[in-house]
N, C-alpha and C. Protein backbone atom coordinates (compact mmCIF):
# COMPACT_ATOMS: atom_id res chain seq x y z
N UNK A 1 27.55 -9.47 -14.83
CA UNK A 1 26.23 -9.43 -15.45
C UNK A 1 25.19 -10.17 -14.61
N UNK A 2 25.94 -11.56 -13.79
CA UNK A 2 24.89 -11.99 -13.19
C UNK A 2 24.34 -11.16 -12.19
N UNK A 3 25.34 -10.65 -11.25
CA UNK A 3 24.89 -9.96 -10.10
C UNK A 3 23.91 -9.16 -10.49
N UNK A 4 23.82 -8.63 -11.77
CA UNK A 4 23.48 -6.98 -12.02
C UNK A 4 21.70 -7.85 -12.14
N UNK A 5 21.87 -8.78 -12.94
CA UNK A 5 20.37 -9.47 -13.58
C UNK A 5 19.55 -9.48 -11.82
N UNK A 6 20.50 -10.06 -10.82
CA UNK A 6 19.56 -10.47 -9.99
C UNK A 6 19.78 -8.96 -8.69
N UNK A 7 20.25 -8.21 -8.98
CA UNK A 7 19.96 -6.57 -8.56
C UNK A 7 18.87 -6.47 -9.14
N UNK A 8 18.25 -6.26 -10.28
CA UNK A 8 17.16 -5.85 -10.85
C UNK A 8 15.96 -6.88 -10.25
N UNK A 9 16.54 -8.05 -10.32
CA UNK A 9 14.92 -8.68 -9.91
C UNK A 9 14.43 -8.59 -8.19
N UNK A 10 15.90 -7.81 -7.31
CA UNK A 10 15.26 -7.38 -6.23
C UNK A 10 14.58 -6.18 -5.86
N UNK A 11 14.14 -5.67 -7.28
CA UNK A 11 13.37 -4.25 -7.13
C UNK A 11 11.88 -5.24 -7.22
N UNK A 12 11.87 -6.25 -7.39
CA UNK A 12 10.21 -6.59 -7.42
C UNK A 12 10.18 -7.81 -6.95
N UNK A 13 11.46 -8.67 -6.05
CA UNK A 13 11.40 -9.88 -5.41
C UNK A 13 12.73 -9.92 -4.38
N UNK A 14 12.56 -8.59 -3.68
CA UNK A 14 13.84 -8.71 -2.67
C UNK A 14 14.24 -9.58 -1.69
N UNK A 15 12.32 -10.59 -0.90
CA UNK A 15 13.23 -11.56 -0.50
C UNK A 15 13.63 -12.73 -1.08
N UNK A 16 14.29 -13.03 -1.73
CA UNK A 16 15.00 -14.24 -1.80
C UNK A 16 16.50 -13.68 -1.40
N UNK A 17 16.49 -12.05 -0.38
CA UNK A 17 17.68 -11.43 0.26
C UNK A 17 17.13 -11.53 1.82
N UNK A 18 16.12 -10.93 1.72
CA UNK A 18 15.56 -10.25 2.94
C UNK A 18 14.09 -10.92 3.31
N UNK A 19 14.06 -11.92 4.30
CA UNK A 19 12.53 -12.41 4.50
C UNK A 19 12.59 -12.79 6.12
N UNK A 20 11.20 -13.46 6.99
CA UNK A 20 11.08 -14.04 8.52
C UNK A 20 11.06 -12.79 9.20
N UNK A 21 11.72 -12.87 10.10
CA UNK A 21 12.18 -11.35 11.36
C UNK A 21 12.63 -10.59 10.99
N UNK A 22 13.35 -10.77 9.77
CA UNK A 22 14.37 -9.34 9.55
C UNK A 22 13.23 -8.37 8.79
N UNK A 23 12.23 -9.46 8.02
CA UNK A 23 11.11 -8.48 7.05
C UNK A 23 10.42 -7.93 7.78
N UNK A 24 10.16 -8.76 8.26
CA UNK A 24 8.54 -8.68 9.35
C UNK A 24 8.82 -7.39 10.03
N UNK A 25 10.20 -7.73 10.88
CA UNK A 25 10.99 -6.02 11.51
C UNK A 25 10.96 -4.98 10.83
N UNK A 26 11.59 -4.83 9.41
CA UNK A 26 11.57 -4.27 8.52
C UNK A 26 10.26 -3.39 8.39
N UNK A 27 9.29 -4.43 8.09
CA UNK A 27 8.07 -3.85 7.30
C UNK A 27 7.07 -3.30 8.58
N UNK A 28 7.15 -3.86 9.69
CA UNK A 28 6.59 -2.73 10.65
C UNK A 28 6.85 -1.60 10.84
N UNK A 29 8.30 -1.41 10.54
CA UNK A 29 8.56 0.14 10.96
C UNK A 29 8.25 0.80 9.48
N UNK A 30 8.00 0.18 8.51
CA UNK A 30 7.62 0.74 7.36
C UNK A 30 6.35 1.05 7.19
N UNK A 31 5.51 0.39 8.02
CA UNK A 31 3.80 0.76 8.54
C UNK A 31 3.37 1.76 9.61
N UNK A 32 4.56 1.86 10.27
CA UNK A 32 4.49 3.00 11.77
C UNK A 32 4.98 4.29 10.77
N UNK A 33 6.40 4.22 9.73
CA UNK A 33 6.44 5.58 9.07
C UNK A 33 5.60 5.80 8.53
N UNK A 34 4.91 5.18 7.73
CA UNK A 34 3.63 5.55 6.62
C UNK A 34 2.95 6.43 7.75
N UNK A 35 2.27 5.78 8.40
CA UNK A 35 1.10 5.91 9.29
C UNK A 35 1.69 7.31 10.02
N UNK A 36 3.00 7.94 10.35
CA UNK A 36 3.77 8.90 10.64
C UNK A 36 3.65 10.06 9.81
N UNK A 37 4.02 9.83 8.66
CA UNK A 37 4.13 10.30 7.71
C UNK A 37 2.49 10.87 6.99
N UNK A 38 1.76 10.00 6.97
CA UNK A 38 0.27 10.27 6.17
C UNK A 38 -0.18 11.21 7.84
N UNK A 39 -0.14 10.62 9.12
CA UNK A 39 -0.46 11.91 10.24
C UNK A 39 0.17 13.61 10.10
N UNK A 40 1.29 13.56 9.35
CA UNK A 40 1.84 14.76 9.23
C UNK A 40 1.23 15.79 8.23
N UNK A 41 0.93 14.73 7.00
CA UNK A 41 0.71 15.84 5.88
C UNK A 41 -0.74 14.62 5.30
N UNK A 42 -1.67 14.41 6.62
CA UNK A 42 -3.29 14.39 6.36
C UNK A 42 -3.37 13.37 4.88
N UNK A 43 -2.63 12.19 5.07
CA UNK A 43 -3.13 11.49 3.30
C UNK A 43 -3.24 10.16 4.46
N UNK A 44 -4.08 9.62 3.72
CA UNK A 44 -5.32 8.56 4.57
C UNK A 44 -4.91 7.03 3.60
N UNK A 45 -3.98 6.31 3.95
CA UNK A 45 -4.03 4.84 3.00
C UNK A 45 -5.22 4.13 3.67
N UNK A 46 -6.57 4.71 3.43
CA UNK A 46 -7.55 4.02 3.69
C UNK A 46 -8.28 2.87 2.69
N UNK A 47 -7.13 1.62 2.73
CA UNK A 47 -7.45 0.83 1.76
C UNK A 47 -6.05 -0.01 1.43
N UNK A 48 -6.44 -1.47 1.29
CA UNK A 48 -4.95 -2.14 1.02
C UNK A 48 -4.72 -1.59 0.33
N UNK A 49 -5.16 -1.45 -1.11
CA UNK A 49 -5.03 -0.60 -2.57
C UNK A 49 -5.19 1.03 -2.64
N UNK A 50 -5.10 1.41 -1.48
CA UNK A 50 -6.32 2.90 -1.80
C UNK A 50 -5.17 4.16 -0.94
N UNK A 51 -4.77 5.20 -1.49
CA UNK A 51 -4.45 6.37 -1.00
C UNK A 51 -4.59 7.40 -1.25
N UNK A 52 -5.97 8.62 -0.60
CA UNK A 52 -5.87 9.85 -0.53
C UNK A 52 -5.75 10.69 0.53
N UNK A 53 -6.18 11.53 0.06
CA UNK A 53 -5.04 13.00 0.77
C UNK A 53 -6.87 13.38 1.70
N UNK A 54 -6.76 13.21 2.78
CA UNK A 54 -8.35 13.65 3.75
C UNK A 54 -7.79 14.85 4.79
N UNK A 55 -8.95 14.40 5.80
CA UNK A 55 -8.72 15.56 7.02
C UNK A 55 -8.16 15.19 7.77
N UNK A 56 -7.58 15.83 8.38
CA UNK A 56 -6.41 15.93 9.45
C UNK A 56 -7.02 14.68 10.62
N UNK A 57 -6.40 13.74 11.42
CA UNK A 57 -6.69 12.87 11.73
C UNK A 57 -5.40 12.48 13.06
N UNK A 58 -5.88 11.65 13.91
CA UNK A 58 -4.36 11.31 15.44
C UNK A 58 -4.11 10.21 14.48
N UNK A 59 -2.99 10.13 14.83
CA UNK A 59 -1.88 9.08 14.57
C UNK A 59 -1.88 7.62 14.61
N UNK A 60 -3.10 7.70 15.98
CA UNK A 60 -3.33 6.44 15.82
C UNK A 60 -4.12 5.52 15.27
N UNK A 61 -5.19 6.71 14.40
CA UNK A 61 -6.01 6.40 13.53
C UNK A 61 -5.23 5.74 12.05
N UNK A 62 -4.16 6.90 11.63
CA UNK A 62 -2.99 6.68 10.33
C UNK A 62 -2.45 5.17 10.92
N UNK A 63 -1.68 4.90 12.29
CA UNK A 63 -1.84 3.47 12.30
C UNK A 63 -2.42 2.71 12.23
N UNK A 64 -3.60 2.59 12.95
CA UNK A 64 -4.31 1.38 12.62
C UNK A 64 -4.54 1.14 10.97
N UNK A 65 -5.23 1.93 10.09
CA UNK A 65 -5.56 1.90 8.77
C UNK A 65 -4.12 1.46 8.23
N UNK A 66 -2.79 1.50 8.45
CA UNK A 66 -1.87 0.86 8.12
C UNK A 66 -2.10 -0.68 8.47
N UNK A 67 -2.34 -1.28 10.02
CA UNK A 67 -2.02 -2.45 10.52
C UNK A 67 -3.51 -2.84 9.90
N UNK A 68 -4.53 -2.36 9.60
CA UNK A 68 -5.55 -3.06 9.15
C UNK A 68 -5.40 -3.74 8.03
N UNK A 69 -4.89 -2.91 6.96
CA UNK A 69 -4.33 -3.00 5.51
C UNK A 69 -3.48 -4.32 5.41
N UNK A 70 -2.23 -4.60 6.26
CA UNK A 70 -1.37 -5.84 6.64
C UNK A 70 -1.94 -6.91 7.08
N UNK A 71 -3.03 -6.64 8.28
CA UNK A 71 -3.14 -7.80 8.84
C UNK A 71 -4.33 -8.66 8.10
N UNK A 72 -5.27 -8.15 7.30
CA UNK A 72 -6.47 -7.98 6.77
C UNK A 72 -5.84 -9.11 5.11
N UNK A 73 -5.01 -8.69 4.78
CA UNK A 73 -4.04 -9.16 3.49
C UNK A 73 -3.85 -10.76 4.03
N UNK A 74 -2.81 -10.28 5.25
CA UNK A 74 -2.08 -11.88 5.81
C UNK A 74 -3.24 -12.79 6.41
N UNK A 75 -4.42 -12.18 6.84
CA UNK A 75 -5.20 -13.16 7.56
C UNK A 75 -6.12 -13.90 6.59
N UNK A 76 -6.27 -13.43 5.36
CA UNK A 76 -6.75 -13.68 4.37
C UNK A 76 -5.97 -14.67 3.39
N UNK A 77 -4.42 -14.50 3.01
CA UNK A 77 -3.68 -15.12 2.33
C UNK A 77 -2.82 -16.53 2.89
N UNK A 78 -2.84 -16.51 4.15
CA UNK A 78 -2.28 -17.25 5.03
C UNK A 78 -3.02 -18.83 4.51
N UNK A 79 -4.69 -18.61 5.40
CA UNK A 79 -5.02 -20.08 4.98
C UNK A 79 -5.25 -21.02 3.55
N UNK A 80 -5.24 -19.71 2.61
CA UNK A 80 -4.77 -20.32 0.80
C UNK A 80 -3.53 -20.48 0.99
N UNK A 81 -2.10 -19.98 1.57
CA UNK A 81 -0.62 -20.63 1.35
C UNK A 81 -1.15 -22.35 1.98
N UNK A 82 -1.48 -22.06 2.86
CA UNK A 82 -0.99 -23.56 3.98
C UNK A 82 -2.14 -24.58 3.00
N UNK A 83 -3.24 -23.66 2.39
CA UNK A 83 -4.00 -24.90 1.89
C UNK A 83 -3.38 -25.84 0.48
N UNK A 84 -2.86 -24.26 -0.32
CA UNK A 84 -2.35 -24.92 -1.78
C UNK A 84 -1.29 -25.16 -1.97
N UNK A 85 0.07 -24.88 -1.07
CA UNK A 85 1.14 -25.50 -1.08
C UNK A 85 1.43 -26.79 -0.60
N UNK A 86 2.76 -27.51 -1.36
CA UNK A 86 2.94 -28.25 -0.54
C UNK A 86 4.01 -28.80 0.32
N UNK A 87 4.82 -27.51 0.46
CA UNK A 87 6.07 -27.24 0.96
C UNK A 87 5.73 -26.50 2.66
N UNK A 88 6.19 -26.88 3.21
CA UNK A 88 6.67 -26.30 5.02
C UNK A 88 6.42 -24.67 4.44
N UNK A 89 5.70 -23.68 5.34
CA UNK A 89 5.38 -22.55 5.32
C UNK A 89 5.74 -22.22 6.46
N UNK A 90 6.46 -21.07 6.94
CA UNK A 90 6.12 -20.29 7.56
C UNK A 90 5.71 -19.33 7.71
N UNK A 91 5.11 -18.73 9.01
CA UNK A 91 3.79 -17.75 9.27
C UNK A 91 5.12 -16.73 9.26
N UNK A 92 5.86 -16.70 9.38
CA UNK A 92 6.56 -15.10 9.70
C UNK A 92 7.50 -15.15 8.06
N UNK A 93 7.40 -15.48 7.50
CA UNK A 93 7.56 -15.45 6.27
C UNK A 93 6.60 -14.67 5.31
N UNK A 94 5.48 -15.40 5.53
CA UNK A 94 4.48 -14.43 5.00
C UNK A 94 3.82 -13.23 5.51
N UNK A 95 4.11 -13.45 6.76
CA UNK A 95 3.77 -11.86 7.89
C UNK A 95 4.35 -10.69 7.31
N UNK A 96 6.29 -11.10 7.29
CA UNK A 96 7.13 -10.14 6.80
C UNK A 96 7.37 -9.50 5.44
N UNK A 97 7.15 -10.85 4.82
CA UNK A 97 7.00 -10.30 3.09
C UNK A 97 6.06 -9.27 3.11
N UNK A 98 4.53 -9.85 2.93
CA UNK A 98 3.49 -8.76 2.97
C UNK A 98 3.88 -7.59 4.09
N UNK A 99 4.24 -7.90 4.84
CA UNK A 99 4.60 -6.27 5.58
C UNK A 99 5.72 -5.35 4.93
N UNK A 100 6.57 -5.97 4.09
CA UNK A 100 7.87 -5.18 3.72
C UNK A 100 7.04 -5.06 2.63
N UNK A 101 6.56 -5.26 1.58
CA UNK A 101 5.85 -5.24 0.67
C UNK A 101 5.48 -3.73 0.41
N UNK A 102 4.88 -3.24 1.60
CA UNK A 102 4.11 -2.53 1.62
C UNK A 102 5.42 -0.75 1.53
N UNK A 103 6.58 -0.77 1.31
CA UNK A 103 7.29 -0.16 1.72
C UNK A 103 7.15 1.30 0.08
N UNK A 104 6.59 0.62 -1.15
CA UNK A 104 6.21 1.61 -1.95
C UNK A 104 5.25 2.90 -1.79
N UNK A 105 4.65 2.46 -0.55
CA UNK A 105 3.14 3.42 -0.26
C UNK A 105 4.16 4.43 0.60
N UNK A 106 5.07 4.05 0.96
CA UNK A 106 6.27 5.24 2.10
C UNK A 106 6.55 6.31 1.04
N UNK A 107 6.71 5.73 -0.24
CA UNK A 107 7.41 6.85 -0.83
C UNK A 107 6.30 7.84 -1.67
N UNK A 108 4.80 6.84 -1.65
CA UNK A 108 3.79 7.47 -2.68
C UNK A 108 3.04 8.62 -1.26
N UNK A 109 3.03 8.07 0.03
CA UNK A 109 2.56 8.75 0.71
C UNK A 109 3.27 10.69 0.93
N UNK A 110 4.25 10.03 0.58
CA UNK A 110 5.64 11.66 0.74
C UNK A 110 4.62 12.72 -0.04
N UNK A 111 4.28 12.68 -1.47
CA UNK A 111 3.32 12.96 -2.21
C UNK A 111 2.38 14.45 -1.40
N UNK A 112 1.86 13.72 -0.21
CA UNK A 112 0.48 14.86 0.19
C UNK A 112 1.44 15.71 1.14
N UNK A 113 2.51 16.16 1.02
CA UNK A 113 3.24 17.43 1.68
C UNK A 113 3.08 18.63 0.10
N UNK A 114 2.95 18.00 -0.83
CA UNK A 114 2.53 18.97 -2.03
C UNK A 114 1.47 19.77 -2.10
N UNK A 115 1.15 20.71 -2.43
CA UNK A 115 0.60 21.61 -2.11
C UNK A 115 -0.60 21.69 -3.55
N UNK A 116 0.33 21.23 -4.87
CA UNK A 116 -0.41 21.13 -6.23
C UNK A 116 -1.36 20.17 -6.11
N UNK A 117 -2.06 19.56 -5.54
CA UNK A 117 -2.90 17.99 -6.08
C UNK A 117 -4.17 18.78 -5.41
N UNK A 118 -4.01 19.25 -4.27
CA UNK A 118 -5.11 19.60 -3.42
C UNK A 118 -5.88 20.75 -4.44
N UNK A 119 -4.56 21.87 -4.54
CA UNK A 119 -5.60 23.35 -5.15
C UNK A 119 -5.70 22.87 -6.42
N UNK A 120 -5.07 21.60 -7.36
CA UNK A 120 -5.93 21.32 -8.90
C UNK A 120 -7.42 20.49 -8.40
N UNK A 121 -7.31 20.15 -7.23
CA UNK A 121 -8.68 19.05 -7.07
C UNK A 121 -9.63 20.13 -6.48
N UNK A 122 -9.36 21.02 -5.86
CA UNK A 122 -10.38 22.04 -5.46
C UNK A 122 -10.92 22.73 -6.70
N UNK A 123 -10.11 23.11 -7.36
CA UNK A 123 -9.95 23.86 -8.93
C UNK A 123 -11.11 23.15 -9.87
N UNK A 124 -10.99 22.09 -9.92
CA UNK A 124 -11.58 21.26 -10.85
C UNK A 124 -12.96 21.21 -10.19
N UNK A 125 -13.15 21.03 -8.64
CA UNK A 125 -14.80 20.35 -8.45
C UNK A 125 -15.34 22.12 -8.49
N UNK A 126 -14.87 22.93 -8.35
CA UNK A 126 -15.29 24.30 -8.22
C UNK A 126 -15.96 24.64 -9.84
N UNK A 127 -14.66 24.12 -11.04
CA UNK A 127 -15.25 24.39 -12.28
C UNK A 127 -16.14 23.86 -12.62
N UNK A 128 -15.73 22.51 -12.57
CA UNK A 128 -17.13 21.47 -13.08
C UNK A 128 -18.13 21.05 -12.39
N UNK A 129 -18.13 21.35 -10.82
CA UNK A 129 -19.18 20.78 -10.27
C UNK A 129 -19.69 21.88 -9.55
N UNK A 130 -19.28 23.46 -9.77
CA UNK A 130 -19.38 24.47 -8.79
C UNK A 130 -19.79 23.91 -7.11
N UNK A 131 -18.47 23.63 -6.50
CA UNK A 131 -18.08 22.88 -4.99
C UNK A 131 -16.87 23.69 -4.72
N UNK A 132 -17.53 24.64 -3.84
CA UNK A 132 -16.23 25.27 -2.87
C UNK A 132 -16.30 27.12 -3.31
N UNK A 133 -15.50 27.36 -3.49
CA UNK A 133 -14.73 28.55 -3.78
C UNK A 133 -13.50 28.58 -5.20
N UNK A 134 -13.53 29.64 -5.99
CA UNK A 134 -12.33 29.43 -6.65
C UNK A 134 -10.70 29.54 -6.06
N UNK A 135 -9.95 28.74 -6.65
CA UNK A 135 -8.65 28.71 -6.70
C UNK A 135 -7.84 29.13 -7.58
N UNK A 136 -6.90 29.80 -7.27
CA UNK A 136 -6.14 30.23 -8.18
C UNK A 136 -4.84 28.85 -8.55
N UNK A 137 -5.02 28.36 -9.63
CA UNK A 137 -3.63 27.39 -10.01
C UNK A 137 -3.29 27.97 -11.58
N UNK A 138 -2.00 26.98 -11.18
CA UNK A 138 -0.71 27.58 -12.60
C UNK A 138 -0.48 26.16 -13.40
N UNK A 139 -0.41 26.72 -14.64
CA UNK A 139 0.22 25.26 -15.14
C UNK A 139 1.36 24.24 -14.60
N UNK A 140 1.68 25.23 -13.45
CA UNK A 140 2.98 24.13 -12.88
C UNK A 140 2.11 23.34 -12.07
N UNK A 141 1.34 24.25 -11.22
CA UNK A 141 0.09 22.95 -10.40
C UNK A 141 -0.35 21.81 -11.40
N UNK A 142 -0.90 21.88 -12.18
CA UNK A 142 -1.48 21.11 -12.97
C UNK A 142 0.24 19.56 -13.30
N UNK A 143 1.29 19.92 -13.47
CA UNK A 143 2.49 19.69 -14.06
C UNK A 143 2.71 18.58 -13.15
N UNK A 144 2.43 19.36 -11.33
CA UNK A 144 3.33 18.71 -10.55
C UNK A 144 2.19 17.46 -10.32
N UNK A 145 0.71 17.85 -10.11
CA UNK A 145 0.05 17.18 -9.85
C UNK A 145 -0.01 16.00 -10.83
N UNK A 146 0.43 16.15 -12.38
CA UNK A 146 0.25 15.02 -12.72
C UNK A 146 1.28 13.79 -12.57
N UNK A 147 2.65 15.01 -12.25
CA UNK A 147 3.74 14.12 -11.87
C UNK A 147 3.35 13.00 -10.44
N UNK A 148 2.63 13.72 -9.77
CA UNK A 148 2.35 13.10 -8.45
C UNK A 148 1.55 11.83 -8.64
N UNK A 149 0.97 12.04 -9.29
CA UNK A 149 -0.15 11.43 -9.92
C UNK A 149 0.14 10.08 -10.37
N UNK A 150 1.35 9.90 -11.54
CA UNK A 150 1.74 9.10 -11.60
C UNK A 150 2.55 8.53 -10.77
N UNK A 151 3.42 9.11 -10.02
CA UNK A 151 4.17 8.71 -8.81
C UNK A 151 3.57 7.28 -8.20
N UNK A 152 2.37 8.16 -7.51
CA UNK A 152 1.60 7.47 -6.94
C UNK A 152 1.01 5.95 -7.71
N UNK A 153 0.71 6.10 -8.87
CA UNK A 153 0.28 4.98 -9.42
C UNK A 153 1.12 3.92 -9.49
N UNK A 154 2.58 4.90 -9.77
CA UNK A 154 3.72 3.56 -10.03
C UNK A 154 4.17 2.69 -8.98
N UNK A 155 3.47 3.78 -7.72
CA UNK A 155 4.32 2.71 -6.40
C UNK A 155 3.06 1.93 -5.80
N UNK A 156 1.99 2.01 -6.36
CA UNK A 156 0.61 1.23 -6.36
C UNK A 156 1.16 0.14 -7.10
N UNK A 157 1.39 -0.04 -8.20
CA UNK A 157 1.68 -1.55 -9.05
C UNK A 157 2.83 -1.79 -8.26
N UNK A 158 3.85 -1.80 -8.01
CA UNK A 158 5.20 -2.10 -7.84
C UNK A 158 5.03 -2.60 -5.98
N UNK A 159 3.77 -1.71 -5.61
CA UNK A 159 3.23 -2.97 -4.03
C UNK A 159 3.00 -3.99 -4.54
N UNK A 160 1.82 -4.21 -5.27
CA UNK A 160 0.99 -5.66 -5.94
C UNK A 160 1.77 -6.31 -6.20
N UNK A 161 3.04 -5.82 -6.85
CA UNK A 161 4.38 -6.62 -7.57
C UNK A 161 4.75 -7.12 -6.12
N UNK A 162 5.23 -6.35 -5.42
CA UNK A 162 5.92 -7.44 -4.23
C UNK A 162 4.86 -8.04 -3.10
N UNK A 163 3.82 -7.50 -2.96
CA UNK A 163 3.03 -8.43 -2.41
C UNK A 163 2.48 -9.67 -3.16
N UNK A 164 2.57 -9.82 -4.35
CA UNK A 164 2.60 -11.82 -4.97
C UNK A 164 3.51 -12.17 -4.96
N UNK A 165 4.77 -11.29 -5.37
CA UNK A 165 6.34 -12.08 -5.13
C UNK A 165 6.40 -12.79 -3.96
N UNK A 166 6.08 -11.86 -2.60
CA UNK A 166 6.06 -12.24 -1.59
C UNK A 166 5.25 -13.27 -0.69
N UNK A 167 4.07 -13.18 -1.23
CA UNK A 167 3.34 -14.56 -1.21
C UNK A 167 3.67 -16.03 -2.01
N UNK A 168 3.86 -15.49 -2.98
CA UNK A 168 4.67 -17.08 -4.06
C UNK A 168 5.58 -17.62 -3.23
N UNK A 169 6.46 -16.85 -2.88
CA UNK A 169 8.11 -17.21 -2.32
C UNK A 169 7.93 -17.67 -1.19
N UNK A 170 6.99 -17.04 -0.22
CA UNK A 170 6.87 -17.75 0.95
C UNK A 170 5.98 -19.01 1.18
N UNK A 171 5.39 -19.05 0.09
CA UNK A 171 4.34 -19.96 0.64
C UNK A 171 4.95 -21.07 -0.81
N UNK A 172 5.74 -20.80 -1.97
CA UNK A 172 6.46 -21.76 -2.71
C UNK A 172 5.22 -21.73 -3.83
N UNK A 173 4.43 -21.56 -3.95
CA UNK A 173 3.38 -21.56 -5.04
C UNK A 173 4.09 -20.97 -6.52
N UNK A 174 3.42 -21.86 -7.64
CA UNK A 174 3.73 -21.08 -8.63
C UNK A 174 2.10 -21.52 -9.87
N UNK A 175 3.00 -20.83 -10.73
CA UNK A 175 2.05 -20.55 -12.05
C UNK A 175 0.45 -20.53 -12.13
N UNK A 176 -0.26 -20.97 -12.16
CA UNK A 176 -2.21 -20.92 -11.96
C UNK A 176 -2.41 -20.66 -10.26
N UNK A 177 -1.89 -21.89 -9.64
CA UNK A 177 -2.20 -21.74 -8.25
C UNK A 177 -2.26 -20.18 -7.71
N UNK A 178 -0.52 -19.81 -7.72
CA UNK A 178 -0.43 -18.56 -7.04
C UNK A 178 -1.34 -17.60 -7.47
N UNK A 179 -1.00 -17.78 -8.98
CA UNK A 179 -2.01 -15.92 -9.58
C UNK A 179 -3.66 -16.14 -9.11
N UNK A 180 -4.10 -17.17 -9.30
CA UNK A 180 -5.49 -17.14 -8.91
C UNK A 180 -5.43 -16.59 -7.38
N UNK A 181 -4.95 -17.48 -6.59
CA UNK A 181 -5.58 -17.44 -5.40
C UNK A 181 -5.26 -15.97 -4.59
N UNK A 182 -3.52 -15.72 -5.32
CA UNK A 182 -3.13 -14.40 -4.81
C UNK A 182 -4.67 -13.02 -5.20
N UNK A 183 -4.68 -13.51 -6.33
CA UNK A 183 -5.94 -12.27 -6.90
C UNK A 183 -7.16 -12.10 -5.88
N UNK A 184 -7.34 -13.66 -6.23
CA UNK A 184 -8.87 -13.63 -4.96
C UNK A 184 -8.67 -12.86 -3.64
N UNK A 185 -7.49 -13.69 -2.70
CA UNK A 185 -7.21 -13.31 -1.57
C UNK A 185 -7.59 -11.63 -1.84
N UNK A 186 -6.43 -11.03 -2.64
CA UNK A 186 -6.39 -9.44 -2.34
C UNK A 186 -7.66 -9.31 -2.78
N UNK A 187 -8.35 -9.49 -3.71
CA UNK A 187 -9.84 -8.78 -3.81
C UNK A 187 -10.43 -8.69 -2.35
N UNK A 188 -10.48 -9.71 -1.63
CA UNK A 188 -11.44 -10.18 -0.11
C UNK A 188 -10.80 -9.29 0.67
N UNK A 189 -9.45 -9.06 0.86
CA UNK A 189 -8.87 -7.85 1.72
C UNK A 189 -9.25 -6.82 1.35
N UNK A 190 -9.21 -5.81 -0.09
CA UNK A 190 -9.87 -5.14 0.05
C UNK A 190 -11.02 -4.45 0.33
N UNK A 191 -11.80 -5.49 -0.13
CA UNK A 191 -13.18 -4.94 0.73
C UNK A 191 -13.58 -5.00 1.28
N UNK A 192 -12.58 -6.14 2.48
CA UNK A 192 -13.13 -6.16 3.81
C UNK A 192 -12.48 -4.93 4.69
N UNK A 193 -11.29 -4.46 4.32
CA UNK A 193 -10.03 -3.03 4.71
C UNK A 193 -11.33 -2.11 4.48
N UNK A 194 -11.83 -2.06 3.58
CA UNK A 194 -12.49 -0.53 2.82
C UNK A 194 -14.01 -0.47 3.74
N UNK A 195 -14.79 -1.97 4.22
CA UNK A 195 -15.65 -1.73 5.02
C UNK A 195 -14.92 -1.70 6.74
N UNK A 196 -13.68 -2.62 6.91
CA UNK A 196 -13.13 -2.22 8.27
C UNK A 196 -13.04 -1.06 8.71
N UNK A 197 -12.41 0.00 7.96
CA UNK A 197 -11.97 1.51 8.08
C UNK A 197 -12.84 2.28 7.81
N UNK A 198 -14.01 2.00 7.09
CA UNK A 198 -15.29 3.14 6.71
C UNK A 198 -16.14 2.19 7.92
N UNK A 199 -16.09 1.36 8.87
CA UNK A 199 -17.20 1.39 10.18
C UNK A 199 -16.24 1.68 11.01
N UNK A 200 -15.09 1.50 10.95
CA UNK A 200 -14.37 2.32 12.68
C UNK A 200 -14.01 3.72 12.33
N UNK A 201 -14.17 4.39 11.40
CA UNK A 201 -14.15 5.48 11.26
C UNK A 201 -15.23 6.11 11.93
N UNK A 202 -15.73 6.21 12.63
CA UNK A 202 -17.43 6.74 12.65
C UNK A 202 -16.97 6.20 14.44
N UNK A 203 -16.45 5.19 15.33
CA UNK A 203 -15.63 4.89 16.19
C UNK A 203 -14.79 5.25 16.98
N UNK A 204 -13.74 5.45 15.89
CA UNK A 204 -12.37 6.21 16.22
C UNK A 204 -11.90 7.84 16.15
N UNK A 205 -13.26 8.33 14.96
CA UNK A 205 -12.70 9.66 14.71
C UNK A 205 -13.81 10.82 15.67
């Protein structure tokens, strides 16, 4: 029973298994597949928090908007660990967590090889906003898209989940400290990710 209790709590705090080089290793190649993966089938994680399905784009654009997303998080969360803890930190601790962290967006990104999300979103701005051309969709479009839909949402919370796990643990913080500062931090990454990638877009593309 014990094993099984602490199986479950590594679906939302795996390192106290896996953290330092092995994450850090880990979670890069989990930022090069994304970034692989969103180049193949055109979905844009343009945003620590943020993934849609855009125009076709090089690869090395899908990377960077990955390594922006990571580094943008850690460069931000880093000097609140070292300020509010008061335990020995290390930098590749928190490098790797937040980089493995990020390994839910691999499976939400799989998502834009579907074919339903696109012709219900064309469908919809055509009805209600007459934008585009009509589409022909089926209630299964509508079915899969909402399945996707949620997909996507669930592996959106279940990042957030291991990116504070992963900040707490590495940097030892708990109860007021962590949740505040973790919150703040990610607010400041995101909107500094969302203005990073909407001015090098205009740059790079």
């Amino acid at each position: 029973m014990e094993k099984l209790l602490k199986d479950r709590k590594s679906i939302y705090n795996p390192f106290i298994y896996v953290a330092g080089e092995k994450a850090l290793a880990a979670g890069l190649v989990i930022i090069v597949a994304s970034a692989f993966v969103g180049y193949l089938n055109n979905t844009w994680l343009d945003g620590v928090l943020d993934m849609h399905y855009g125009p076709r784009a090089p690869f090395y654009w899908h990377l960077f908007m990955g390594l922006v997303n990571w580094l943008l998080l850690l460069i931000i969360l880093t000097p609140l660990a070292y300020t509010l803890s008061r335990s020995r930190i290390r930098f590749v601790d928190l490098a790797g967590t937040l980089a493995l962290a990020r390994f839910p967006m691999l499976i939400a990104i799989i998502t834009g090889f579907l074919n339903a999300p696109d012709r219900v979103a064309q469908h919809l701005m055509y009805v209600y906003l007459e934008v585009g051309d009509p589409v022909p969709v089926s209630i299964f479009d509508f079915i899969i898209t909402i399945i996707a839909g949620t997909l996507v949402l669930l592996m959106i919370v279940w990042m957030v989940a291991l990116m504070y796990n992963g900040y707490r643990w590495s940097a030892n913080l708990r109860g007021t400290r962590s949740g505040i500062s973790f919150t703040v931090g990610f607010v400041v990454a995101y909107v500094l990710s969302k203005v990073v990638i909407g001015q090098m877009a205009g740059v790079l593309l």
